[in-house]
Each structure stands twice: as C-alpha cells, then as structure tokens.
Protein backbone atom coordinates (compact mmCIF):
# COMPACT_ATOMS: atom_id res chain seq x y z
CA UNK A 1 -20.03 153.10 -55.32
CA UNK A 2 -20.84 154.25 -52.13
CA UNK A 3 -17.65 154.79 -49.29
CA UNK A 4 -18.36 152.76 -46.34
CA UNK A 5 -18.61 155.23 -43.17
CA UNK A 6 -21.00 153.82 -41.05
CA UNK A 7 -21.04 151.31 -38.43
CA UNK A 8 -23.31 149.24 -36.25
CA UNK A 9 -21.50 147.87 -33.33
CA UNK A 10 -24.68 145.32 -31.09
CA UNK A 11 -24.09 145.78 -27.24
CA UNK A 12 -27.57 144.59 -26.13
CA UNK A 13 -26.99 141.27 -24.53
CA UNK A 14 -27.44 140.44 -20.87
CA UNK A 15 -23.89 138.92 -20.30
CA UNK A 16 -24.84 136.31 -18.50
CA UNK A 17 -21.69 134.23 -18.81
CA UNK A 18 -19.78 137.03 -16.85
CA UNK A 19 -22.20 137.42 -13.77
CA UNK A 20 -22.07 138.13 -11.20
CA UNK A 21 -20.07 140.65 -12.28
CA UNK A 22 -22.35 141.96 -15.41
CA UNK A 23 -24.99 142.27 -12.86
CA UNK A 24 -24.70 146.18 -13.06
CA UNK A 25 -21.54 146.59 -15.17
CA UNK A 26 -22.38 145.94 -19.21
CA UNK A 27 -20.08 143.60 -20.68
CA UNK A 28 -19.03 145.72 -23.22
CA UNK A 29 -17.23 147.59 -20.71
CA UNK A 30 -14.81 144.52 -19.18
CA UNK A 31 -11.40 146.22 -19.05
CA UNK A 32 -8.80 144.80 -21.06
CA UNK A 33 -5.86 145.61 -19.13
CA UNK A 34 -7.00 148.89 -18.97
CA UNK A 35 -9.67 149.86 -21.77
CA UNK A 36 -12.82 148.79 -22.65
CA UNK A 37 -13.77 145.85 -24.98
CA UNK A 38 -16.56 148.46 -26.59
CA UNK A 39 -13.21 151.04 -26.52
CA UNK A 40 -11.34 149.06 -29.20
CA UNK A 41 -13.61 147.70 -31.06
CA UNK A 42 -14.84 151.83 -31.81
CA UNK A 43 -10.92 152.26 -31.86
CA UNK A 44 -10.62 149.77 -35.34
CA UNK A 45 -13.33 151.24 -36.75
CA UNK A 46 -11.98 154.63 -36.74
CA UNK A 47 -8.59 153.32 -37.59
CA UNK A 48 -10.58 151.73 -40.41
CA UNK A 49 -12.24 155.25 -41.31
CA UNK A 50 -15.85 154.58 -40.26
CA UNK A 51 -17.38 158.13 -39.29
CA UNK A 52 -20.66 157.06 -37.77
CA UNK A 53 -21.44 154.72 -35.14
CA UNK A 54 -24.99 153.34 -34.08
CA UNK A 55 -24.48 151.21 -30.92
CA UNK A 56 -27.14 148.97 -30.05
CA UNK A 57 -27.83 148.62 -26.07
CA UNK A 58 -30.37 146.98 -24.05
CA UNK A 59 -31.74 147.74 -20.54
CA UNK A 60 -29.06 148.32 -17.77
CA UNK A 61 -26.29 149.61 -20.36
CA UNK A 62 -25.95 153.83 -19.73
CA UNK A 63 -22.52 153.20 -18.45
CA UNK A 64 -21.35 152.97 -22.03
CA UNK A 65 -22.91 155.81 -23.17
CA UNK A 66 -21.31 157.58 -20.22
CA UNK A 67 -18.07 156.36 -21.32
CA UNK A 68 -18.33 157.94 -24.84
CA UNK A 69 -19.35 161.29 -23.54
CA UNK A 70 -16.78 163.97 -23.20
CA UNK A 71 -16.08 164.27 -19.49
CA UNK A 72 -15.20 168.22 -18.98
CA UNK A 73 -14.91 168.06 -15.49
CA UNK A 74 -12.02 164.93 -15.49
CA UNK A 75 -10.28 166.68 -18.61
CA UNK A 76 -9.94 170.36 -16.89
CA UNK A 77 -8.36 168.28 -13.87
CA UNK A 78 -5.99 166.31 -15.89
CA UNK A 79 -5.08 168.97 -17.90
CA UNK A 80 -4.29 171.46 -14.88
CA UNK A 81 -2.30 168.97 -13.25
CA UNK A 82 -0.43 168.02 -16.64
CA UNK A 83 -1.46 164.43 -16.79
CA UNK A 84 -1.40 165.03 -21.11
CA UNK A 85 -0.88 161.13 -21.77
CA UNK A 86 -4.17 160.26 -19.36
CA UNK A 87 -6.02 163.60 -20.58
CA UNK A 88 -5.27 162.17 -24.28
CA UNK A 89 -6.68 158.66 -23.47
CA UNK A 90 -10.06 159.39 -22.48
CA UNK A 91 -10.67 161.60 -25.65
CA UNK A 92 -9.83 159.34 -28.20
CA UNK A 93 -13.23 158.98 -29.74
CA UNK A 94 -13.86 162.36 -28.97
CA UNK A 95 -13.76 163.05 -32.35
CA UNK A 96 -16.49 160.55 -33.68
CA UNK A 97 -19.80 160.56 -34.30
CA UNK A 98 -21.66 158.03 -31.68
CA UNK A 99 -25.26 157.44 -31.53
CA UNK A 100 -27.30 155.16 -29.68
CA UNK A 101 -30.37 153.31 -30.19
CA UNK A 102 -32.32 150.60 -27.58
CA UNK A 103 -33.37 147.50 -28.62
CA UNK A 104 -36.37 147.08 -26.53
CA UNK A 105 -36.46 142.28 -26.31
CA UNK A 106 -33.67 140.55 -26.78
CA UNK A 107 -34.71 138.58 -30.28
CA UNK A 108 -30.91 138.05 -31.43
CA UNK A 109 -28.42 139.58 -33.33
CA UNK A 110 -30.61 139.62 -36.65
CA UNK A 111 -32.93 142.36 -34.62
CA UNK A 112 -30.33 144.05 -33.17
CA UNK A 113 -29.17 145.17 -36.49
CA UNK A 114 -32.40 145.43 -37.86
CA UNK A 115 -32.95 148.36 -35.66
CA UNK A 116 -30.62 150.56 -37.18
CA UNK A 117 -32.20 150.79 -40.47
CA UNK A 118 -33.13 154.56 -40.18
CA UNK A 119 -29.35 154.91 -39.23
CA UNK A 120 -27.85 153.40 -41.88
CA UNK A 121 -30.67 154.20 -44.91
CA UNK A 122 -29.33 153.62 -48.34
CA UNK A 123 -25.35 153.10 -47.61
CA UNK A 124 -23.46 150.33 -47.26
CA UNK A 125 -22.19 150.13 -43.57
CA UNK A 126 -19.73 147.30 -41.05
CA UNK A 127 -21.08 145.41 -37.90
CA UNK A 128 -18.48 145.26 -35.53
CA UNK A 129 -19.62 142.72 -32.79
CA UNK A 130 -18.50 144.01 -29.09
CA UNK A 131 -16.68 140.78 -27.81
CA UNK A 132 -14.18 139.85 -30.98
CA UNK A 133 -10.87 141.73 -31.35
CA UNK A 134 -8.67 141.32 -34.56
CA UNK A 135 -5.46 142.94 -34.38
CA UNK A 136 -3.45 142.32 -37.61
CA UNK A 137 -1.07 145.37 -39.37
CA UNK A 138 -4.36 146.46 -41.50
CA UNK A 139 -7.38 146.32 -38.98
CA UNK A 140 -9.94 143.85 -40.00
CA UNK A 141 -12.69 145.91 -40.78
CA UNK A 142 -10.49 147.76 -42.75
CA UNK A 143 -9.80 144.92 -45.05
CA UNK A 144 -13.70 144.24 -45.33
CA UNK A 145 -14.20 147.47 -46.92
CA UNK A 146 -11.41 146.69 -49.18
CA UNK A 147 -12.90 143.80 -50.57
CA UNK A 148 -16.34 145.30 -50.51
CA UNK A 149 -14.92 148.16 -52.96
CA UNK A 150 -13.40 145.50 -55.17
CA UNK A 151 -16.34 143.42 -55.49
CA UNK A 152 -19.44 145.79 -54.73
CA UNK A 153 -21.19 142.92 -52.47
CA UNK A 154 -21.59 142.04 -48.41
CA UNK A 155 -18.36 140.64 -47.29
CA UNK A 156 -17.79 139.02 -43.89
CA UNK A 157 -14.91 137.92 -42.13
CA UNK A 158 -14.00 134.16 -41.87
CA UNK A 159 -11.28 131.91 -40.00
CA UNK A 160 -10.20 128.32 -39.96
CA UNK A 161 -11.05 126.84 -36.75
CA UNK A 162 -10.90 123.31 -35.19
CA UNK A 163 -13.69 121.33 -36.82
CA UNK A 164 -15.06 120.24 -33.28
CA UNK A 165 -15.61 123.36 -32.68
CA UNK A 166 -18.11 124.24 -35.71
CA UNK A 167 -21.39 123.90 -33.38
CA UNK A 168 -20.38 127.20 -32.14
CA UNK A 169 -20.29 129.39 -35.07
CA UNK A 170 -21.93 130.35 -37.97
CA UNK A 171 -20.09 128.24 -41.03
CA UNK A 172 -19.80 128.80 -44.30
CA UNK A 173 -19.87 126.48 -47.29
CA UNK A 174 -17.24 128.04 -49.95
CA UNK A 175 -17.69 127.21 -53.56
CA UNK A 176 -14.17 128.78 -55.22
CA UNK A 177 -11.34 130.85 -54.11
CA UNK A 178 -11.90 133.85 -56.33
CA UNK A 179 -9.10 136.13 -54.95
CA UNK A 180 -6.17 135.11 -52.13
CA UNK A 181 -8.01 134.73 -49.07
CA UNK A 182 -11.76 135.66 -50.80
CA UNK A 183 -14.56 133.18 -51.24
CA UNK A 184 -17.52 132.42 -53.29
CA UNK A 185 -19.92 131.16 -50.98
CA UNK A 186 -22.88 128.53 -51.71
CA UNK A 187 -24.45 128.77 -48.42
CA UNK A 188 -24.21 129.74 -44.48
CA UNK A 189 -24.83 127.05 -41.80
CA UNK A 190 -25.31 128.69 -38.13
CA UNK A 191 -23.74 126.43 -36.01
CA UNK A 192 -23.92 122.88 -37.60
CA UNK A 193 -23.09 120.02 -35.56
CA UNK A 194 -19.66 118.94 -36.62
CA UNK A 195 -20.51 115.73 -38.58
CA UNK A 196 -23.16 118.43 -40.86
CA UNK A 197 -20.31 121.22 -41.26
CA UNK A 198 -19.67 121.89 -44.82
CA UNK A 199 -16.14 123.31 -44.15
CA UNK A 200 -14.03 124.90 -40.72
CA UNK A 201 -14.11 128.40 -41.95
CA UNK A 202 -16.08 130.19 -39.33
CA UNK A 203 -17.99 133.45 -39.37
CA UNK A 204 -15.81 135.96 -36.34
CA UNK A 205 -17.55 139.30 -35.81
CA UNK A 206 -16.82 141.44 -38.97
CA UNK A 207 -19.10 142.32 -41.64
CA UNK A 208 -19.77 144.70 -44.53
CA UNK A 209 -23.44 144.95 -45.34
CA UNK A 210 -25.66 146.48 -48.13
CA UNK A 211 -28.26 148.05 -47.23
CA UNK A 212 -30.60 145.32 -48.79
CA UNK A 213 -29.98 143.30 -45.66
CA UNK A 214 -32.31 145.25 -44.08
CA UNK A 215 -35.54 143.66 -46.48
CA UNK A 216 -34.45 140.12 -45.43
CA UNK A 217 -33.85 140.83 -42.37
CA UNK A 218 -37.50 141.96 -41.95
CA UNK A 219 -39.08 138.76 -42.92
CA UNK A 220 -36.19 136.50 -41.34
CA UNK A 221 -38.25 133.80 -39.06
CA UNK A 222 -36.69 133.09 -35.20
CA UNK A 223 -34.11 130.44 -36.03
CA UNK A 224 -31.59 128.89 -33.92
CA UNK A 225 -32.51 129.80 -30.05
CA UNK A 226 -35.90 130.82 -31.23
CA UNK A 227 -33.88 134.62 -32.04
CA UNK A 228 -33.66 136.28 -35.76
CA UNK A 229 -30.15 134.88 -36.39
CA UNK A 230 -28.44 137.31 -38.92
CA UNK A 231 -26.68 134.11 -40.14
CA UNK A 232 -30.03 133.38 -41.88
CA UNK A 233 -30.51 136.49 -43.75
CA UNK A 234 -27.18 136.30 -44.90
CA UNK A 235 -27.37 133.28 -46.25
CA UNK A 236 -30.93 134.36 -47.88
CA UNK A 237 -29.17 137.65 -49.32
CA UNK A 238 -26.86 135.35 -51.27
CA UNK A 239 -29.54 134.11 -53.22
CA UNK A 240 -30.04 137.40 -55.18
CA UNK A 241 -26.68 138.94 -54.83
CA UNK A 242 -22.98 137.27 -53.95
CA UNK A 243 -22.01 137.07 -50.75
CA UNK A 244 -18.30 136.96 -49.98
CA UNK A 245 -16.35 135.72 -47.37
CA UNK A 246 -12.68 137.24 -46.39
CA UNK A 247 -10.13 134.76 -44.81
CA UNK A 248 -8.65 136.73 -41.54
CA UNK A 249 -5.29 135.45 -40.98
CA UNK A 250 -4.47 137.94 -37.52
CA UNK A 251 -4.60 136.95 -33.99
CA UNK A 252 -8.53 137.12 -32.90
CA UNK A 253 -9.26 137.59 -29.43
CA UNK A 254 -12.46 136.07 -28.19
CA UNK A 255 -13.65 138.31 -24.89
CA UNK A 256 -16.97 136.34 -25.11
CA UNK A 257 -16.13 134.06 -21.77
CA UNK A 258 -14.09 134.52 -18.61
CA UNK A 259 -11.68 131.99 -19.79
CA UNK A 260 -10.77 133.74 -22.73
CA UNK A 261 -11.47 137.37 -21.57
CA UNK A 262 -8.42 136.31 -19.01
CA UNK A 263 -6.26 134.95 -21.71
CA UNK A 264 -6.85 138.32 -23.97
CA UNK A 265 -5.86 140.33 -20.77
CA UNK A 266 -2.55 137.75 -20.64
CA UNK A 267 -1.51 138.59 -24.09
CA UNK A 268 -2.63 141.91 -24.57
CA UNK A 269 0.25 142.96 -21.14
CA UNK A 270 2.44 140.62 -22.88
CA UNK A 271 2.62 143.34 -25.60
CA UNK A 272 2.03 146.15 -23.76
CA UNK A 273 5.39 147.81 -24.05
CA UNK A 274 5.14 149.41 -20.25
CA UNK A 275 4.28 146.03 -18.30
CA UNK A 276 5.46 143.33 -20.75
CA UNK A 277 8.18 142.69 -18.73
CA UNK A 278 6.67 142.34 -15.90
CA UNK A 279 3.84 140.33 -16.94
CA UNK A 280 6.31 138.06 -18.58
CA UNK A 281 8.56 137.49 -15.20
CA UNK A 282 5.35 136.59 -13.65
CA UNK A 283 4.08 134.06 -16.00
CA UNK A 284 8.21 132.28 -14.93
CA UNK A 285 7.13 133.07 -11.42
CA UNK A 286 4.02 130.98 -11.42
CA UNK A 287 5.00 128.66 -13.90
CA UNK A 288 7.88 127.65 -11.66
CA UNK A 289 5.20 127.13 -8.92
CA UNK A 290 2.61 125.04 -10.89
C-alpha cells in the first residue's frame, strides 16, 4: 500500500462572506490571532507527515504564495538583531514542498480538486479544506491516514451536528459501525433539507482520497449551485469501492464566516499561553458591562 504524502489543500474561492475585507486580501490568509488560516491548516498536514502540497488558488490570491516563499531579506534582519523566536516562525514550512496550481472558473470544489490530477498521479493523497481547523492530541488528517492504512479505501472525516443544521453540509447515510468511530456508508447527501437527512453526521473538511476519484470526478455533472460538488463523486466512488467515514471527536473551528472566524480568534487567545490571561480578564471586563 501506498504511504500517503501528498496533499491538496483548495484556496480558490472569492470570499465573499468576508468583504469588504477579501476585496484584495485572500481569505485564506485571515489571521488567527496571529497566523494564517492557510498557515495551520499546511501546519497539520506536516504534523500529519504529508510531504507535498498542491494549493489550489484563483485570481487575486499571490499573497499566499508570497507567504510560503522564504523571505531572505526579513530572516537576515531578524536574525542580526536576534529576534530567533520571530526568525523561527516565519520558516516553519520552510522545509516543505509547496506547489501551486490556478483554477481558471470557479465550478466548485469537485474542479478544484480535479485539477491536481497531474500532481497527485497514481497515489493516494488528503484534501485539507482552507477554512476548517481540527485540533485534537493526534491531528485529524493524521487519523485519516490511519484509517486509510487499515482499510485501504477513501476515508473522510465526519461529526455529529445539530440536525437543523444538515442543509449546510454534505451528510452521510451510515450503514454499520465497523470499527470505534468508523463507518460503512450507504450513501452521501450534499446538504439535504433537514426533514430528507438520513443521519446528523456531517462531512468537515478532511479527506483521504484514491486516486480513482479523479475518473469520477471527470464525468461528475454540476450539482448543487450548478458547481461539480465533490460530495457527488464521493458518493459515486462508493459504488465500486467502500467509502468510509471517521467520527472526529476534537474541537473544529469553522473560519468560514465572520461570526465564527471571531469566535476561533476568542478561543484560540484563550489558549494561547502568552495572552490567555489577558484575553480571559477581558471577556470579565465586558461581560460585566453587557
């Protein structure tokens, strides 16, 4: 079997929930606290001992490829004036191997991966999507590729959520429990209306993928939004091969709006172990206000 090195991380969208401020500044690249949402997401797939990343931009995104090239200039001057902890933090991906690739229309995520098919060839490889953070004591992707080398099929990452709010995910339909936390799966639903939901165990934005994905995803039809929704081929994969789905039980932080892009900033200084205090006394300060 095949190890798992590669990586697709999709950072082509407009971000058009976040404007004005996405106007010139990618989405990808919201601070949280003080790093990039692309920064961490790259961060758990190294932890997770992916070697080769294909990120997927669109039109108006160079500033994150700017952000993952070496800066010589900034890391002379830090390290002349002995700034080691700064100098460190702008090259940790220094050592990875990050390519990128345009996707020229916005047709969905199904297209977005579909264009790295040269990338990826043969191997079997983990789409990381750029506004979901997991942060649990084995990174999520990490436990993906576990259960891919167990089980030799495409794995995704699941978790219970309120059934209300099925209409915004992709669903699955489980059939059995094989192993703790791992499902069989009958079929994938992308965002059923609650009432049509066949459980509240939503697809978050982890996968491990063969690299058959590739032949559905080249005759997957526009679906929902009129955009090749990789929710489809999934579920069209799992007619000739199983499918699993892996029950994340970490904290997942959703960066997708503003609302919860402020609450992930909230809880992120909350554990930040050089302004948790603060943040904390603040919270008491306004809640004593309110």
């Amino acid at each position: 079997m095949k190890k798992v090195t590669k990586a697709i991380i999709p950072a082509a969208g407009l971000g058009t929930r976040f404007l004005p401020e996405t106007k010139a500044m990618p989405k990808e690249m919201l601070p949280v606290i003080d790093t990039p949402v692309i920064q961490l997401i790259v961060k758990e797939a190294k932890m997770s001992g992916i070697k080769d990343i294909l990120i997927v931009i669109g039109k108006g995104k160079r500033a994150i490829e700017d952000h993952f090239d070496a800066n010589t200039e900034l890391e002379l001057n830090l390290k002349k004036k002995n700034k080691i902890k700064m100098l460190k933090s702008v090259q940790k991906t220094n050592d990875l191997n990050i390519y990128f690739i345009r996707q020229s229309h916005p047709r969905g995520l199904g297209d977005a991966i579909y264009t790295g098919r040269s990338f990826i060839g043969n191997d079997p490889f983990v789409v990381l999507l750029g506004d979901d953070l997991a942060v649990d004591k084995t990174p999520l992707t990490q436990q993906l590729i576990n259960c891919y080398e167990k089980t030799g099929s495409s794995t995704l990452a699941v978790m219970r959520i309120p059934h209300k709010d099925t209409s915004k995910y992709g669903v699955i339909a489980p059939t059995k429990e094989v192993a703790k936390g791992l499902y069989d799966v009958s079929n994938f639903v992308e965002k059923p209306d609650p009432k049509d939901a066949p459980s509240n165990l939503a697809i978050i934005g982890r996968y491990v993928l063969t690299p058959q994905i590739f032949d559905v995803l080249k005759h997957t039809k526009p679906g929902k939004g009129n955009e090749i929704q990789l929710t489809d081929a999934i579920d069209t994969l799992n007619r000739t091969q199983n499918v699993y789905a892996h029950e994340f039980t970490g904290d997942r932080f959703d960066t997708g709006n503003k609302l919860s892009w402020l609450k992930t900033n909230i809880q992120f200084g909350l554990h930040r172990k050089d302004m948790s205090g603060a943040v904390r006394d603040y919270i008491k300060q306004l809640a004593k206000k309110l």
